[in-house]
Protein backbone atom coordinates (compact mmCIF):
# COMPACT_ATOMS: atom_id res chain seq x y z
CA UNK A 1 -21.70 -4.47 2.81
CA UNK A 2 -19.52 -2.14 0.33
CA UNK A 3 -17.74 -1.04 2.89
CA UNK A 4 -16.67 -4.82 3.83
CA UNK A 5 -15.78 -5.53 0.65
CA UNK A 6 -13.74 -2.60 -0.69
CA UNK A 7 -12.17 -2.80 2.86
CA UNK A 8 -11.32 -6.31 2.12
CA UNK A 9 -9.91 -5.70 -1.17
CA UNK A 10 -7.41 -2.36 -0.39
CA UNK A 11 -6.06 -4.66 2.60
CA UNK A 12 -5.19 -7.07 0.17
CA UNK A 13 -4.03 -5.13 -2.79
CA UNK A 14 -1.92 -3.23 0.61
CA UNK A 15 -0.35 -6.02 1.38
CA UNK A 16 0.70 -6.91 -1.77
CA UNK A 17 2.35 -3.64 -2.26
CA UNK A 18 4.00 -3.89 1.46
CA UNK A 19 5.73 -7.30 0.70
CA UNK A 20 7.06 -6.11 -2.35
CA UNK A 21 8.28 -3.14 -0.87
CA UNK A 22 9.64 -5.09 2.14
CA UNK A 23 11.44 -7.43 -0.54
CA UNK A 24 12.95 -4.26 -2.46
CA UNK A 25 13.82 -2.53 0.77
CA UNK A 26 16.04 -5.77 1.61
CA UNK A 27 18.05 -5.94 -0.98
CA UNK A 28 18.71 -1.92 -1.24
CA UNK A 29 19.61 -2.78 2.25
CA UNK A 30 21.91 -5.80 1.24
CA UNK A 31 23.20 -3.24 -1.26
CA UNK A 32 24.14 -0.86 1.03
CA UNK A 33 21.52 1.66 -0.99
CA UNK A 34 19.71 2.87 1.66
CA UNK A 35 21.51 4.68 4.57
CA UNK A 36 19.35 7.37 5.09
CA UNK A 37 15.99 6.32 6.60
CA UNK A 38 14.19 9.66 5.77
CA UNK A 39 13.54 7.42 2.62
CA UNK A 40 11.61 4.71 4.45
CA UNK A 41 9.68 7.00 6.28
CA UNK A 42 8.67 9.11 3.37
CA UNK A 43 7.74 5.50 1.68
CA UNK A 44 5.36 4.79 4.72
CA UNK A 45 3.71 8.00 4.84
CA UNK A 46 3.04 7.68 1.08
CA UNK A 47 1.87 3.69 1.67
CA UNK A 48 -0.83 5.31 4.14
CA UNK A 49 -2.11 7.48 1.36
CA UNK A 50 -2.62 4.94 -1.46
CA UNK A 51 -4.33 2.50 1.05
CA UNK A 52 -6.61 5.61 1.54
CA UNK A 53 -7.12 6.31 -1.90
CA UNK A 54 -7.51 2.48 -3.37
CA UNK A 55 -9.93 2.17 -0.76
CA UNK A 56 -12.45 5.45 -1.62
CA UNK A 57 -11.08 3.87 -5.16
CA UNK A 58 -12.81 0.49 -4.81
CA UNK A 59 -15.39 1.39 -3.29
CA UNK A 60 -16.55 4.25 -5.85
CA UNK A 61 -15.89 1.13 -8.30
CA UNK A 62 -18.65 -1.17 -6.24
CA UNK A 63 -20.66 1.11 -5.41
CA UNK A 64 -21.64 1.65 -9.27
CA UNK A 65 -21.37 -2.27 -9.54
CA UNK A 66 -24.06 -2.62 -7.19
């Protein structure tokens, strides 16, 4: 049942941060910012690590909750 729920909750708080991301990746786009798409890929790896981590994160958290 933890499991669900601190699933639940770092897919959530994910894609928060991966429509903001997509938002400020747009306009640095518009803005001719971002040519080089080591960048974006270096983004994504690091995206793949803090849905890791908020999820051991939240769970910890409900774990001691519950």
């Amino acid at each position: 049942m933890l499991r669900d729920k601190s699933g639940r909750y770092a897919y959530i708080i994910g894609l928060i941060v991966l429509s903001a991301s997509t938002v400020i990746f747009s306009v640095m786009g518009l803005l001719s910012k971002v040519e080089n798409y080591t960048l974006i890929t270096s983004y994504l790896a690091g995206f793949a690590i803090f849905q890791y981590v908020i999820g051991i994160l939240i769970f910890n958290h409900l774990n001691k909750k519950y």
